[in-house]
PDB file of N, CA and C in Angstrom:
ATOM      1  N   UNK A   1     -13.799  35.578   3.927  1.00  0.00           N
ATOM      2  CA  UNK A   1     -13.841  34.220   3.440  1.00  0.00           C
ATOM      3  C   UNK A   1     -15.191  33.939   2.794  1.00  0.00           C
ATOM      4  N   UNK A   2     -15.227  32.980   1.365  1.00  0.00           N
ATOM      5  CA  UNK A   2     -16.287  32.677   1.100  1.00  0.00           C
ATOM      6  C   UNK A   2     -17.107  31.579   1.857  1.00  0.00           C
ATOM      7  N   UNK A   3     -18.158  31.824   1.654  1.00  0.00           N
ATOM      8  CA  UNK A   3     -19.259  30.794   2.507  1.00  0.00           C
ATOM      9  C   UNK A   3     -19.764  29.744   1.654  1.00  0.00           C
ATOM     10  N   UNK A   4     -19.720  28.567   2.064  1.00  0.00           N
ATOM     11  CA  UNK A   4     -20.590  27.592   1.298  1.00  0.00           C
ATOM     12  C   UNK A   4     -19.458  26.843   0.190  1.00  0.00           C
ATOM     13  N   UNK A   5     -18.353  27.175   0.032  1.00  0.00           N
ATOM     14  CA  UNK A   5     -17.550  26.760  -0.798  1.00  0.00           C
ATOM     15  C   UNK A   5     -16.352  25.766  -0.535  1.00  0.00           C
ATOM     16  N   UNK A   6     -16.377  25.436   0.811  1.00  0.00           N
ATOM     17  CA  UNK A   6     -15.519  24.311   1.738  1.00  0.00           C
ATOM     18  C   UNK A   6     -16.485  22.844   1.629  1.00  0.00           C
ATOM     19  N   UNK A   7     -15.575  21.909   1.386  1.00  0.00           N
ATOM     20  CA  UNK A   7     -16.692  20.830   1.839  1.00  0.00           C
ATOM     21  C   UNK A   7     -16.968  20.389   2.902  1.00  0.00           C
ATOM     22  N   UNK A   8     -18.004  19.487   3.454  1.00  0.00           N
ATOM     23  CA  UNK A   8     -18.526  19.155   4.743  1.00  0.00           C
ATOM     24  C   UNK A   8     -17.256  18.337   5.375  1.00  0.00           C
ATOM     25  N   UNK A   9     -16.882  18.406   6.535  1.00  0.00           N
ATOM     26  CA  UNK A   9     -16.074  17.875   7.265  1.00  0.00           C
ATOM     27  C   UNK A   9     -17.079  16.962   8.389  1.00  0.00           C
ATOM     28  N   UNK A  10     -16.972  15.968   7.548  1.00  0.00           N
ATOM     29  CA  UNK A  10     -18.006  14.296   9.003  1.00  0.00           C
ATOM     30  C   UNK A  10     -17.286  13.613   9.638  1.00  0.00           C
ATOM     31  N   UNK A  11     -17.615  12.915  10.184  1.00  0.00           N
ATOM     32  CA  UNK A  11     -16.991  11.560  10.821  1.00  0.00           C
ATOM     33  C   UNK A  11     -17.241  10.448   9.820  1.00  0.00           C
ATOM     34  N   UNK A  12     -16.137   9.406   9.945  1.00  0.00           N
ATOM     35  CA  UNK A  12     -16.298   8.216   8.413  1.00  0.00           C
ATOM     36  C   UNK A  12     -15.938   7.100   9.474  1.00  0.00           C
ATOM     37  N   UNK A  13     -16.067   6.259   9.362  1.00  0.00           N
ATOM     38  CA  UNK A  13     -15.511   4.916   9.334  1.00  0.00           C
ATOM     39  C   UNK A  13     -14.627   4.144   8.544  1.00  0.00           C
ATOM     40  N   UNK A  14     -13.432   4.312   8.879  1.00  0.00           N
ATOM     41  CA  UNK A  14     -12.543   3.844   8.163  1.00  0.00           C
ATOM     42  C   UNK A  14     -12.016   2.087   8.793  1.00  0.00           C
ATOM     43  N   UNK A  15     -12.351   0.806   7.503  1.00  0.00           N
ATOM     44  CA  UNK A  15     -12.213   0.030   7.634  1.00  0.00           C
ATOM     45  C   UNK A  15     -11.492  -0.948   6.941  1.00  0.00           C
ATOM     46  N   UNK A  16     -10.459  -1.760   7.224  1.00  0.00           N
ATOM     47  CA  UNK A  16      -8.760  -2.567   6.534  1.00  0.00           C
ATOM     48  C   UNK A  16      -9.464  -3.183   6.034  1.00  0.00           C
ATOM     49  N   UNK A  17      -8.167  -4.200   5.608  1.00  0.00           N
ATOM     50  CA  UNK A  17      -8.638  -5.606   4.865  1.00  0.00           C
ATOM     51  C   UNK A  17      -8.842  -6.456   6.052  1.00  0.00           C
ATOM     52  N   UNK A  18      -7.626  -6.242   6.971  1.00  0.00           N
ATOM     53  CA  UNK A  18      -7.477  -7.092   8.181  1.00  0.00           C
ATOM     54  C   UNK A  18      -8.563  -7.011   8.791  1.00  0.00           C
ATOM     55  N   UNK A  19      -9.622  -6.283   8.787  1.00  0.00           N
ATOM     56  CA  UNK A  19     -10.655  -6.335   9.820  1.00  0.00           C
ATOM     57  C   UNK A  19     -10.902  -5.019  11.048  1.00  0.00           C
ATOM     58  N   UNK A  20      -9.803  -4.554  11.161  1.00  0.00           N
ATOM     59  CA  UNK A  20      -9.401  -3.529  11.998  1.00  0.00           C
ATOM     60  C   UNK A  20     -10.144  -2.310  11.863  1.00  0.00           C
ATOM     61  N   UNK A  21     -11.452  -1.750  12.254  1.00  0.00           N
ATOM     62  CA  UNK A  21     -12.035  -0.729  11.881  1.00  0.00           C
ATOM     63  C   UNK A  21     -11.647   0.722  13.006  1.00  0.00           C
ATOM     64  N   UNK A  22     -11.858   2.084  12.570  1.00  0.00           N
ATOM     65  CA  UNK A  22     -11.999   3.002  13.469  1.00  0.00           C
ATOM     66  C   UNK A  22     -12.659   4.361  12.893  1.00  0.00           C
ATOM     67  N   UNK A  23     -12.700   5.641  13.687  1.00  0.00           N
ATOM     68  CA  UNK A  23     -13.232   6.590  13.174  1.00  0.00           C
ATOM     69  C   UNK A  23     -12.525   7.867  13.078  1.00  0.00           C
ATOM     70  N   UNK A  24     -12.510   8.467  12.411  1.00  0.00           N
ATOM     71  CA  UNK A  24     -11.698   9.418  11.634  1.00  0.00           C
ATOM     72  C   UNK A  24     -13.096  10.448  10.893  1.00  0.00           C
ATOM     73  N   UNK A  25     -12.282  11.912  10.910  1.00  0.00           N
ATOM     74  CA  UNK A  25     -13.130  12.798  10.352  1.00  0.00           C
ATOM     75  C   UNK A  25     -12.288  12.782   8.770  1.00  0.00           C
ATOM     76  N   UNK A  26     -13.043  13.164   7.845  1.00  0.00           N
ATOM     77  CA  UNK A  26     -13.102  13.556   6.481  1.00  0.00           C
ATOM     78  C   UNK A  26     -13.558  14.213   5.393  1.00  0.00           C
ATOM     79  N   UNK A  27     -13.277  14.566   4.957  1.00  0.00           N
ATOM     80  CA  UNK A  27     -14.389  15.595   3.658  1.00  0.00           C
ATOM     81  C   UNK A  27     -14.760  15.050   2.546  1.00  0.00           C
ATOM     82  N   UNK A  28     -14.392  12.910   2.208  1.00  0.00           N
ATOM     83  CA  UNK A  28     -15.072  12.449   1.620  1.00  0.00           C
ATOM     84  C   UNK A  28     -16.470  11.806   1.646  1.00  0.00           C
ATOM     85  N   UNK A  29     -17.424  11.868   0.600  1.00  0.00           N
ATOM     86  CA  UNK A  29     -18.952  11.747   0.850  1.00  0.00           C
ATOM     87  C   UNK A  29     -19.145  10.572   0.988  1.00  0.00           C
ATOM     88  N   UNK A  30     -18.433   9.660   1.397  1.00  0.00           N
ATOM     89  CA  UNK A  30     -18.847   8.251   1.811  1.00  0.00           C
ATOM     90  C   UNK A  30     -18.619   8.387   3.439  1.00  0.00           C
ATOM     91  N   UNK A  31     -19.738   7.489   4.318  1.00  0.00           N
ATOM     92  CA  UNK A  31     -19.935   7.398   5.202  1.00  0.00           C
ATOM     93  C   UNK A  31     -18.484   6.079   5.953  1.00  0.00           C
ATOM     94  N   UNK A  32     -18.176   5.255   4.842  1.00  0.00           N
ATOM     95  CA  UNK A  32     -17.526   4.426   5.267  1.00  0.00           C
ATOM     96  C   UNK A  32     -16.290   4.086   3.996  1.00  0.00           C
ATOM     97  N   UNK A  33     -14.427   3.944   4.980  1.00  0.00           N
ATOM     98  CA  UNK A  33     -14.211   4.163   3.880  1.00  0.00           C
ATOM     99  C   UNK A  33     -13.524   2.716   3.873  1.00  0.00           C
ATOM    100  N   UNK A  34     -12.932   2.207   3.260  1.00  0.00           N
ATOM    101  CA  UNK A  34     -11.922   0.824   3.258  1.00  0.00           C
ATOM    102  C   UNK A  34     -10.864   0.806   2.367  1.00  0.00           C
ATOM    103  N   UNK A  35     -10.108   0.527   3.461  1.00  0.00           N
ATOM    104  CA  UNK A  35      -8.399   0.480   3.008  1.00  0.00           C
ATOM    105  C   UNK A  35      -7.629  -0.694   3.057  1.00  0.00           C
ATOM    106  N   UNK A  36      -6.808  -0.944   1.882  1.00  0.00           N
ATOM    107  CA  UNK A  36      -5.993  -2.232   1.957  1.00  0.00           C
ATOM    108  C   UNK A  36      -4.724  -2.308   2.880  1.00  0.00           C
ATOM    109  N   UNK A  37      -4.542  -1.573   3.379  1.00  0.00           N
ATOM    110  CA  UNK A  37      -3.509  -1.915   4.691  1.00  0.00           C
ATOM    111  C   UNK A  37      -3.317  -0.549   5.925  1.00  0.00           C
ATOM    112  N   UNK A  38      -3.013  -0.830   7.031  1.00  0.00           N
ATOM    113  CA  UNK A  38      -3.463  -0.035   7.744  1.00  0.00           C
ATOM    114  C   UNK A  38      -2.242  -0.119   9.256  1.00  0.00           C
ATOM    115  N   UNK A  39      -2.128   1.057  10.383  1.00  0.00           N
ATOM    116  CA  UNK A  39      -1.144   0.941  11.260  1.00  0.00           C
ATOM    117  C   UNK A  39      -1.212  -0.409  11.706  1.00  0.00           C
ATOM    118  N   UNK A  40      -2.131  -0.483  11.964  1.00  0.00           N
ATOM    119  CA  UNK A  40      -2.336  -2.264  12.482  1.00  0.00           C
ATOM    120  C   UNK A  40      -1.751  -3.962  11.873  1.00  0.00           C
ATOM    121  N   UNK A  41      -1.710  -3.012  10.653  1.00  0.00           N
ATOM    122  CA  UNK A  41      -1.107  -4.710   9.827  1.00  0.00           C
ATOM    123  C   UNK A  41       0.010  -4.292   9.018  1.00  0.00           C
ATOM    124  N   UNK A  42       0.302  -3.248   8.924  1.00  0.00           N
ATOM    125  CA  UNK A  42       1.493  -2.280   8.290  1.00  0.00           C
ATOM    126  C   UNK A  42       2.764  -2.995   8.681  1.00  0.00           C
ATOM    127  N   UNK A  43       3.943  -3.974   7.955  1.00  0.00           N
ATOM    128  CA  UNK A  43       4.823  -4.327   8.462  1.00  0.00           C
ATOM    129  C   UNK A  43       5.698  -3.162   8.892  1.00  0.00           C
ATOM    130  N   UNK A  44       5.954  -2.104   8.552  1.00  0.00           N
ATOM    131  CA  UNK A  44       6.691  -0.862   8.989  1.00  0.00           C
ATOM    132  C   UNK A  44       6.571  -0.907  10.750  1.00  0.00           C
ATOM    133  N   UNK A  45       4.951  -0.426  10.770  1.00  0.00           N
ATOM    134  CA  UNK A  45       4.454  -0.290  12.084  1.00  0.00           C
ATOM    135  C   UNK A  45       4.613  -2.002  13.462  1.00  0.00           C
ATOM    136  N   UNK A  46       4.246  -2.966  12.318  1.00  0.00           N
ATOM    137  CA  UNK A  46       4.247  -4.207  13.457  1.00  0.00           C
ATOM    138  C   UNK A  46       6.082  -4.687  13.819  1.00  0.00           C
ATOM    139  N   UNK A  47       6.477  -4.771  12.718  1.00  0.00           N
ATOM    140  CA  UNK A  47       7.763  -5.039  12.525  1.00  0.00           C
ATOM    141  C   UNK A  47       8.061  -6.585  12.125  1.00  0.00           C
ATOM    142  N   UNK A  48       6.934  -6.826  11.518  1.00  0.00           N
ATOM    143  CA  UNK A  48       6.949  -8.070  10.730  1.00  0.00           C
ATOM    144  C   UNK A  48       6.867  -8.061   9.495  1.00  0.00           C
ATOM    145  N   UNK A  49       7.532  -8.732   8.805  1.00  0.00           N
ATOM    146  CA  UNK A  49       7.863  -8.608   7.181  1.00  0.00           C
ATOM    147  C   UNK A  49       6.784  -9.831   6.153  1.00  0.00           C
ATOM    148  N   UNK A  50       6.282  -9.136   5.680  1.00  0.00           N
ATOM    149  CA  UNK A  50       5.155 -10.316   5.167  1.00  0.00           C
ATOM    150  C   UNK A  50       5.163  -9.967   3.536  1.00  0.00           C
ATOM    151  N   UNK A  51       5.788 -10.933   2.682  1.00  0.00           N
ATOM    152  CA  UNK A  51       5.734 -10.914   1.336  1.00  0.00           C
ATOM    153  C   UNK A  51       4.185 -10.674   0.540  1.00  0.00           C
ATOM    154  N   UNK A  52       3.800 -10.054   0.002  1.00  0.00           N
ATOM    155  CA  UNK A  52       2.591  -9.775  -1.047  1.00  0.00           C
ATOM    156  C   UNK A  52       3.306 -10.400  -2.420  1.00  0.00           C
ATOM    157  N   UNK A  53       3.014 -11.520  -2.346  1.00  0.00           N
ATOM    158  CA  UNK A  53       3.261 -12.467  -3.702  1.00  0.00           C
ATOM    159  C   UNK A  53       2.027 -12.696  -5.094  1.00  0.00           C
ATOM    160  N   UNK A  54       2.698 -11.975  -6.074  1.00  0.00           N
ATOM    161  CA  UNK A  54       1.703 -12.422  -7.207  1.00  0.00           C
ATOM    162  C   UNK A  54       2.234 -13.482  -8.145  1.00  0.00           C
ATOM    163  N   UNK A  55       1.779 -13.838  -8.138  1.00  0.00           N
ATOM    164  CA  UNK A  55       2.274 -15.225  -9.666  1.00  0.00           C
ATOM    165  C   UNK A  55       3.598 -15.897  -9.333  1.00  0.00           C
ATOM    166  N   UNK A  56       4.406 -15.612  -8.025  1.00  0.00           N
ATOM    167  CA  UNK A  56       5.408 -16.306  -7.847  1.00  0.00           C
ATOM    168  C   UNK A  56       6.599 -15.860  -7.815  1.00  0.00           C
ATOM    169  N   UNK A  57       6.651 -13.864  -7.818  1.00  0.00           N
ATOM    170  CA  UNK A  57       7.434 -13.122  -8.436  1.00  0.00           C
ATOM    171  C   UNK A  57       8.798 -13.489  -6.892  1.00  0.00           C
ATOM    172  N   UNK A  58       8.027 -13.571  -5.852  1.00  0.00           N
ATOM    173  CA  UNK A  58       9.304 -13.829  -4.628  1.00  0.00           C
ATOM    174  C   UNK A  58       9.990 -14.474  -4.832  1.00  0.00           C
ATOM    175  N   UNK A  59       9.382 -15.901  -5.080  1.00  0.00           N
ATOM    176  CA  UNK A  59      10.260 -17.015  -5.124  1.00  0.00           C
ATOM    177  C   UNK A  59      11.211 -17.125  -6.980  1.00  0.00           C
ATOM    178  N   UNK A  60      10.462 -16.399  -7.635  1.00  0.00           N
ATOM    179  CA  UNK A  60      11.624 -16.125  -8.929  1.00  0.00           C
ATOM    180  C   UNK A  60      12.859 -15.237  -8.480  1.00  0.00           C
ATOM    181  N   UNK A  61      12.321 -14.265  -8.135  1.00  0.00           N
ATOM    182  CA  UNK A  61      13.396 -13.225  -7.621  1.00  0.00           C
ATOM    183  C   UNK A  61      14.492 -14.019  -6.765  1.00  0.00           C
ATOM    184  N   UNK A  62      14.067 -14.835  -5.715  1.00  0.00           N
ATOM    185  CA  UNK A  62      14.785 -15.347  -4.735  1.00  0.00           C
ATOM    186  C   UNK A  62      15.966 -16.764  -5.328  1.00  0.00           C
ATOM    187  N   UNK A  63      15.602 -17.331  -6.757  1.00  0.00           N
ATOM    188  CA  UNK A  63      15.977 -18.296  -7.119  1.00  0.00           C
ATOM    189  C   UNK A  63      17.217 -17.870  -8.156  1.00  0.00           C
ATOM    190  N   UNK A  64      16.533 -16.388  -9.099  1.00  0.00           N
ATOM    191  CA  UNK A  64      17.305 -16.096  -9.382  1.00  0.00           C
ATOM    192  C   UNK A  64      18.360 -15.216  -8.720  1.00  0.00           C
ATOM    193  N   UNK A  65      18.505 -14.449  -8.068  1.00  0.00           N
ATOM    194  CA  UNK A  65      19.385 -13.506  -7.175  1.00  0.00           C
ATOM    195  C   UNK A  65      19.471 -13.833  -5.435  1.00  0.00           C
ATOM    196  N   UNK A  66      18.979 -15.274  -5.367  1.00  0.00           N
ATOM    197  CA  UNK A  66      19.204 -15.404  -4.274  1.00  0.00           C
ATOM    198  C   UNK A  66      20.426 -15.781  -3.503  1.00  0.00           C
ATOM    199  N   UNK A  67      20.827 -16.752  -2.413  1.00  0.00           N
ATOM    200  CA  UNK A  67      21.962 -17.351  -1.718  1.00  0.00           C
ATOM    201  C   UNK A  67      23.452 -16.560  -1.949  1.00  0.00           C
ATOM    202  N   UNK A  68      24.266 -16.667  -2.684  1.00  0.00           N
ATOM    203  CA  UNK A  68      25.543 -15.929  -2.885  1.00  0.00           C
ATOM    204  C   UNK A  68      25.584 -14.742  -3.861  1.00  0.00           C
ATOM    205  N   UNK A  69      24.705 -14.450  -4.430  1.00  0.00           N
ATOM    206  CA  UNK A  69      24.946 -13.218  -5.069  1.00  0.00           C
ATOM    207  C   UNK A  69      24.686 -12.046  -4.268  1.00  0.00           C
ATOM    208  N   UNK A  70      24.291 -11.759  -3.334  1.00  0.00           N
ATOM    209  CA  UNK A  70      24.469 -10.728  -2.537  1.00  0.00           C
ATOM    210  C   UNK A  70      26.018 -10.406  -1.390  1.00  0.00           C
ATOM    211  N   UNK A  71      26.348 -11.752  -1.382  1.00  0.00           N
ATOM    212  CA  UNK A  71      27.454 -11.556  -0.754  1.00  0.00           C
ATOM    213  C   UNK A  71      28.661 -11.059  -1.174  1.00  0.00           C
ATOM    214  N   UNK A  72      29.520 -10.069  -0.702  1.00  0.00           N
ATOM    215  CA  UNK A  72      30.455  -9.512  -1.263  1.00  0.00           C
ATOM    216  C   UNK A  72      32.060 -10.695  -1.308  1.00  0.00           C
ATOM    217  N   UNK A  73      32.724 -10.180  -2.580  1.00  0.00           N
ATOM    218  CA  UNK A  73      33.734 -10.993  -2.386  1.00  0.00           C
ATOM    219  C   UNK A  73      34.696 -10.716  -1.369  1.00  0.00           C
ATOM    220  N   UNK A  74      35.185 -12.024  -0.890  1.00  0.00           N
ATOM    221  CA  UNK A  74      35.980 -11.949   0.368  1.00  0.00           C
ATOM    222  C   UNK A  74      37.375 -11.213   0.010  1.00  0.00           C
ATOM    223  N   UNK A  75      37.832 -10.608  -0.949  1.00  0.00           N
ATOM    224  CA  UNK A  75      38.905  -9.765  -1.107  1.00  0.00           C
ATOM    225  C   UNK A  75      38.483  -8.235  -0.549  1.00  0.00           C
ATOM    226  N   UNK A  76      37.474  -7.840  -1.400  1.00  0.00           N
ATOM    227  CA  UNK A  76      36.936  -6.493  -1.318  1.00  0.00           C
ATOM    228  C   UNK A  76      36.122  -5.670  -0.135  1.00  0.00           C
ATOM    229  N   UNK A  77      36.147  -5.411   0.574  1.00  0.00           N
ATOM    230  CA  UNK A  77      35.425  -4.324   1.671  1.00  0.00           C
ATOM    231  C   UNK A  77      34.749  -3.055   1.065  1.00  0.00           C
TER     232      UNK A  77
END
């Protein structure tokens, strides 16, 4: 194996938006890293569903394709 040609493997600080910090090893050269979402605020992981709304796109989406268009017609299965 060559020598000297791996990068350094440190300890980092990896820190959310939420606030939630911890430590983790890495081979990037920052001492500290920050991430926009994390196990802690992850709706997957909490099991809470939290919309990320820009300019209003939920509530368009929801106005246009919302209430009965998802429902199937009562003939068809």
């Amino acid at each position: 194996m060559k020598e000297k040609i791996h990068p350094k493997y440190k300890e980092v600080t990896v820190t959310c938006a939420c606030g939630f910090s911890f430590k983790t090893r890495s081979t990037v050269s920052a001492e500290k890293l920050q991430v926009g979402i994390c196990a802690n605020c992850h709706p997957f992981y909490t099991g809470k569903q939290k919309y990320v709304d820009t300019a209003g796109r939920v509530e368009k989406f929801q106005r246009k394709f919302g209430g009965e268009y998802f429902k199937k017609p009562a003939g068809k299965k």
